[in-house]
N, C-alpha and C. Protein backbone atom coordinates (compact mmCIF):
# COMPACT_ATOMS: atom_id res chain seq x y z
N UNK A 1 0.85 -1.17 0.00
CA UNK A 1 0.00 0.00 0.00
C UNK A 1 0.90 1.24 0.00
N UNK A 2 0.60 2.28 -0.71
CA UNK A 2 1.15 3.23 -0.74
C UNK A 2 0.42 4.72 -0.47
N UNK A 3 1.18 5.42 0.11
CA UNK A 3 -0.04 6.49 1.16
C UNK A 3 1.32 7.49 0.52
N UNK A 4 0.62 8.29 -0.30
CA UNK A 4 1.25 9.91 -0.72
C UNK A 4 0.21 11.04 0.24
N UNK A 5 0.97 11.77 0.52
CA UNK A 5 0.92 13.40 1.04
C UNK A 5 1.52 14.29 1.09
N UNK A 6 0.56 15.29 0.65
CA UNK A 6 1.58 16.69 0.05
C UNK A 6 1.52 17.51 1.72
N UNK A 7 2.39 17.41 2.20
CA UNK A 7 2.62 18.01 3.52
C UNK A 7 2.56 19.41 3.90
N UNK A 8 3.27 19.95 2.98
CA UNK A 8 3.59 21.42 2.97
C UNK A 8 1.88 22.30 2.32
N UNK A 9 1.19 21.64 1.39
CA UNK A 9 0.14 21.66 1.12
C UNK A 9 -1.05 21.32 2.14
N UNK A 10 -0.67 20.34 2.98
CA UNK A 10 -1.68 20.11 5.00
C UNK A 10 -1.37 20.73 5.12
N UNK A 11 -0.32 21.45 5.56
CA UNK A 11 -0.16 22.89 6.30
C UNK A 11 -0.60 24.06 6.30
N UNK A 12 -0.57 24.28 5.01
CA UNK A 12 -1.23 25.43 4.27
C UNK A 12 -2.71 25.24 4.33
N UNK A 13 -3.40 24.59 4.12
CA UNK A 13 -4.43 24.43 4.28
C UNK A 13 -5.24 24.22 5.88
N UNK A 14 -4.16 23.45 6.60
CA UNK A 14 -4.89 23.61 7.86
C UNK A 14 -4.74 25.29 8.47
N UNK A 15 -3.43 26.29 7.90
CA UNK A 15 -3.08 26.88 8.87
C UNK A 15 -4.85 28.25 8.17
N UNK A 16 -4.82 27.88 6.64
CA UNK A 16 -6.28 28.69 6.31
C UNK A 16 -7.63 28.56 7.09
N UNK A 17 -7.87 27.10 7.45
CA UNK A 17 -8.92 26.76 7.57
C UNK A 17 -8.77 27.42 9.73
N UNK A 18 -7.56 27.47 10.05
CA UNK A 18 -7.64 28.26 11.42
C UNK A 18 -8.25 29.62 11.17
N UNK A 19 -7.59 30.20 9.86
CA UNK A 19 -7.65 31.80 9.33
C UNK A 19 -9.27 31.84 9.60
N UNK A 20 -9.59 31.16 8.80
CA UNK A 20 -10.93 31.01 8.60
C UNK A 20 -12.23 30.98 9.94
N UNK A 21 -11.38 30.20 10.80
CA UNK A 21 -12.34 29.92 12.11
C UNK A 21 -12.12 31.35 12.43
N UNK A 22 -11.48 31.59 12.38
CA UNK A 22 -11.24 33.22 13.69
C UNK A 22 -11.77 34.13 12.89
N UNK A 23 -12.10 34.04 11.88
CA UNK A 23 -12.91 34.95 10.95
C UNK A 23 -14.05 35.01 11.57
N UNK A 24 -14.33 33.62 11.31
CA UNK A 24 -15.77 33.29 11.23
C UNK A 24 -16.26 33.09 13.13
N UNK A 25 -15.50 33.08 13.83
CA UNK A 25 -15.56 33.69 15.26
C UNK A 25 -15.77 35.19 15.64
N UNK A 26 -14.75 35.72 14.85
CA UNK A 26 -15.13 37.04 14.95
C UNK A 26 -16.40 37.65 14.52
N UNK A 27 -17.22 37.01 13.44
CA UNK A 27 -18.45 37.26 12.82
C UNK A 27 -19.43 37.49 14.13
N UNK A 28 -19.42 36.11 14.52
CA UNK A 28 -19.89 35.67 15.64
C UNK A 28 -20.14 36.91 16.28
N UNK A 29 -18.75 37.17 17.00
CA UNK A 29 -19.00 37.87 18.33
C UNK A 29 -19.53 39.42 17.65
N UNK A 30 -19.37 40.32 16.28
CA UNK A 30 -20.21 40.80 16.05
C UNK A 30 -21.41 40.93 15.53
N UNK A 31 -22.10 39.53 15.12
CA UNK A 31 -23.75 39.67 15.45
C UNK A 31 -24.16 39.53 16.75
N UNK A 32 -22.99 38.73 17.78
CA UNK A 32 -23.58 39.13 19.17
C UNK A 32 -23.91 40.34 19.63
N UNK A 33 -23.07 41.24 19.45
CA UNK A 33 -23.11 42.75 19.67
C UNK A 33 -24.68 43.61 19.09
N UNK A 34 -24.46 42.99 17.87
CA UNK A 34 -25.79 43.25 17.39
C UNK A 34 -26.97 43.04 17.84
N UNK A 35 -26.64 41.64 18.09
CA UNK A 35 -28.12 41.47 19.17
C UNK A 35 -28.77 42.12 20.31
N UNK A 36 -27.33 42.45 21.12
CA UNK A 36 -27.28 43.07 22.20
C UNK A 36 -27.83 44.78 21.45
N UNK A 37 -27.56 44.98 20.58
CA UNK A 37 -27.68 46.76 20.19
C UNK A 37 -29.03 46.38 20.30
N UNK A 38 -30.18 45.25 19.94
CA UNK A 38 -31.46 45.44 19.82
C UNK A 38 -32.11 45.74 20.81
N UNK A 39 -31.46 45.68 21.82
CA UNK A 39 -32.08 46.22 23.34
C UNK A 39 -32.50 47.60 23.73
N UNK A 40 -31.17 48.44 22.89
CA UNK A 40 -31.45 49.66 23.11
C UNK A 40 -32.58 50.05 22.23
N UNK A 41 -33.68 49.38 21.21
CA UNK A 41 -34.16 49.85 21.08
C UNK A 41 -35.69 49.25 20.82
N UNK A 42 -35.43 48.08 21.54
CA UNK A 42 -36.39 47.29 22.12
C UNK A 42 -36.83 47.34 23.20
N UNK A 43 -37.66 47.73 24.33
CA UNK A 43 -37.37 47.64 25.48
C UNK A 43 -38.08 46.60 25.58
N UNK A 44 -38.52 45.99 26.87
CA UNK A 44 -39.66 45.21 27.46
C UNK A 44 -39.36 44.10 27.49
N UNK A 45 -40.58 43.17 28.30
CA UNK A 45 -40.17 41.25 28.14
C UNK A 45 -39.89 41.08 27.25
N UNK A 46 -40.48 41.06 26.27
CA UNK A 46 -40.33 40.53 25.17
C UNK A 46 -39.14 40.37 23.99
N UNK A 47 -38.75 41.80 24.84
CA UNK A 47 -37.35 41.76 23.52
C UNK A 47 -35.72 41.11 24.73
N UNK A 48 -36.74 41.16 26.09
CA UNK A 48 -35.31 40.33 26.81
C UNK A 48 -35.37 38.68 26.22
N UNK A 49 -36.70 38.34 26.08
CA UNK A 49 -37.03 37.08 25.53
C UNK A 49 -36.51 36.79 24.06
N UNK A 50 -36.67 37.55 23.80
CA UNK A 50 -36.22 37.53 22.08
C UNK A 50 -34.29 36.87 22.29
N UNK A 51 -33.81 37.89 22.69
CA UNK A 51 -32.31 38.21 22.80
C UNK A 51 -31.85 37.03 23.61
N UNK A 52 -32.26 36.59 24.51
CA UNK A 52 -32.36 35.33 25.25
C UNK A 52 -32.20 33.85 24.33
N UNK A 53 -33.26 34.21 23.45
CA UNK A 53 -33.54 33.38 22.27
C UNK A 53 -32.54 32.87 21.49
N UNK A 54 -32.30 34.37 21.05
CA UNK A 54 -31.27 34.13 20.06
C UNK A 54 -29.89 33.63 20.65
N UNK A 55 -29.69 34.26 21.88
CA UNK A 55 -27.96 33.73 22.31
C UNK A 55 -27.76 32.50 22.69
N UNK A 56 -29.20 32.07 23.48
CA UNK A 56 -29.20 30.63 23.60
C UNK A 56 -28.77 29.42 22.91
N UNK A 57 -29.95 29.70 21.74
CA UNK A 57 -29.80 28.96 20.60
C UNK A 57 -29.17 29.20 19.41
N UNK A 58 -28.61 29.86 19.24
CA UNK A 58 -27.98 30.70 17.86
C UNK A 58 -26.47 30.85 18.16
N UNK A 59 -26.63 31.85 19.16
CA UNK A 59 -25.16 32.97 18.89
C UNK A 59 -24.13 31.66 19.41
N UNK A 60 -24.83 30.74 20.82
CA UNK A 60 -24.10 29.81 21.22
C UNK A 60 -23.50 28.32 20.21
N UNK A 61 -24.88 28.22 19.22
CA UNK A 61 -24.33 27.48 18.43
C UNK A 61 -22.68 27.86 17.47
N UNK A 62 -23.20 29.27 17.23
CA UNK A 62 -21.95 29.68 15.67
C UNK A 62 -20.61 29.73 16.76
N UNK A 63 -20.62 29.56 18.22
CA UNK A 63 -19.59 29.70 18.62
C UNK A 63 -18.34 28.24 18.88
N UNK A 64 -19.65 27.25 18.80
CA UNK A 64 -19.60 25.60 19.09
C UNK A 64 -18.91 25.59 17.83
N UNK A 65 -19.73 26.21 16.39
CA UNK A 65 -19.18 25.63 15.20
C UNK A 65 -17.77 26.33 14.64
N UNK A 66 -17.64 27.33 15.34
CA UNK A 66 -16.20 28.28 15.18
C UNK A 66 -15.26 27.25 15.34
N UNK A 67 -15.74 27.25 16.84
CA UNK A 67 -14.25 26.03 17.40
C UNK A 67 -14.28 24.64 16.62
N UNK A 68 -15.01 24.10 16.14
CA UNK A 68 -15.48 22.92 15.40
C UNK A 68 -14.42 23.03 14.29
N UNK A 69 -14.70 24.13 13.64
CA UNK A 69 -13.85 24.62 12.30
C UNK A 69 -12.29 24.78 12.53
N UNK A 70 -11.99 25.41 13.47
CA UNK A 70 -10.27 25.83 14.52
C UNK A 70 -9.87 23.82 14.24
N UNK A 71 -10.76 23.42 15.23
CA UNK A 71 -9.97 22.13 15.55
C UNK A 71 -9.54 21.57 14.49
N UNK A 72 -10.62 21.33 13.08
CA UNK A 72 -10.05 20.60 11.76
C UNK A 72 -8.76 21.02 11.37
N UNK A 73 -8.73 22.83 11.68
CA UNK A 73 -7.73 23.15 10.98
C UNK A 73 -6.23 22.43 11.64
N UNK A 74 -6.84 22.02 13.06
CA UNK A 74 -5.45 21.91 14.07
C UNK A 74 -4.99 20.47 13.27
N UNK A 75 -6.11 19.82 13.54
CA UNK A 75 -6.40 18.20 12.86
C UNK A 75 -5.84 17.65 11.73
N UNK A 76 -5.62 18.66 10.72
CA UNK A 76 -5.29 19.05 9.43
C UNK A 76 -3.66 18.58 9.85
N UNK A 77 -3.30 20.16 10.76
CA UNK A 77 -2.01 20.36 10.46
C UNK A 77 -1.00 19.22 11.27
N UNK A 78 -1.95 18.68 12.28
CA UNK A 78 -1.18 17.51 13.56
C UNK A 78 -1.22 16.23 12.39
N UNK A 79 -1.81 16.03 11.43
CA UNK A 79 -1.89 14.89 10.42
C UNK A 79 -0.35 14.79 9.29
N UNK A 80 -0.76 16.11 9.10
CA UNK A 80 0.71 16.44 8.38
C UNK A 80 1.93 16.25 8.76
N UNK A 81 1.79 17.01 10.57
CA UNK A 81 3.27 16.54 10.64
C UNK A 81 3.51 14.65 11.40
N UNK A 82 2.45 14.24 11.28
CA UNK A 82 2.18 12.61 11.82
C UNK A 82 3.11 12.19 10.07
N UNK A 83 2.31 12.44 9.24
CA UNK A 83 2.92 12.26 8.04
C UNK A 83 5.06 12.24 7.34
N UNK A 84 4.60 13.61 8.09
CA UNK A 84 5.87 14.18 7.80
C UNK A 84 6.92 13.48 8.98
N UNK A 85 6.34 12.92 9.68
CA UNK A 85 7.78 11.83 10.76
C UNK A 85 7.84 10.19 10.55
N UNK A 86 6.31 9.86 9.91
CA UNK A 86 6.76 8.81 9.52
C UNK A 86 7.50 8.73 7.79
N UNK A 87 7.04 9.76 7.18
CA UNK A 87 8.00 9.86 5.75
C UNK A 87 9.18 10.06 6.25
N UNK A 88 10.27 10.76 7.13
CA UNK A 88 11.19 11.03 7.68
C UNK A 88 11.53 9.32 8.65
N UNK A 89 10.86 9.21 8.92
CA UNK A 89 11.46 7.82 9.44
C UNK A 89 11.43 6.11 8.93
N UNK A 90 10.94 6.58 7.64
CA UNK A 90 10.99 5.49 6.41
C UNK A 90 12.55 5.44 5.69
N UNK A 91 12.57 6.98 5.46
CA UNK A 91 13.92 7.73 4.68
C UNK A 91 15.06 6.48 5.30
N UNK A 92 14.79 7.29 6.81
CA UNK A 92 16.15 6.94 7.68
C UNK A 92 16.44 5.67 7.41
N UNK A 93 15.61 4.96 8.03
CA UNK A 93 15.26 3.31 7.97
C UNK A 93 15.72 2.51 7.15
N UNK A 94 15.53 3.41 5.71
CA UNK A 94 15.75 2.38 4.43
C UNK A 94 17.10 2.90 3.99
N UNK A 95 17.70 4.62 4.35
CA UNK A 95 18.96 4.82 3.90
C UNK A 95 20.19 4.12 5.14
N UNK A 96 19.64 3.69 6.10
CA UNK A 96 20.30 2.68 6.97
C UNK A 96 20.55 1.59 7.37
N UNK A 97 19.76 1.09 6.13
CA UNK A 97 20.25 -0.18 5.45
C UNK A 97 18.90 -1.10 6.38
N UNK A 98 18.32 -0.78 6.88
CA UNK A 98 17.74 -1.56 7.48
C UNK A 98 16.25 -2.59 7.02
N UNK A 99 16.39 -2.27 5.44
CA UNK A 99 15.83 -2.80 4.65
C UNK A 99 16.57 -4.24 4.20
């Protein structure tokens, strides 16, 4: 069996797909803000209920899926270098005669 990987290419790609989470974290925390601005011009139960609503179920989810997105990228890049020590310790192995 033969297992190719472009390593330097995991890298790059995991270190985007981090770029990406913290983007997309940062989004996050400003529609939170937003939500929160609806207060000032909401008053009453209803709009504490609303805002409640949304952070509960919403703002808390995109924050679950931020980190969701971070970890692949970590996942990505811890694969690569798993890759990159056993290609490095094939090298050795076989230029040391131990083939």
């Amino acid at each position: 069996m033969k297992i190719k990987a472009d390593i330097e290419r995991m890298q790059l790609i995991g270190n985007n797909i981090i770029d990406k989470s913290a983007d997309f974290a940062n989004k996050t925390r400003q529609l939170e803000n937003e939500i929160d601005d609806i207060l000032s011009a909401w008053d009453g139960e209803e709009a504490a209920k609303y805002i409640k609503l949304l952070k509960e179920n919403y703002v808390i989810n995109l924050s679950h899926l931020a980190q969701a997105i971070e970890n692949y990228g970590i996942y990505i890049k811890d694969i690569s270098s798993i890759y990159s020590s056993l290609e490095k310790g094939t090298i050795d192995r076989y230029n040391g005669g131990h083939y």
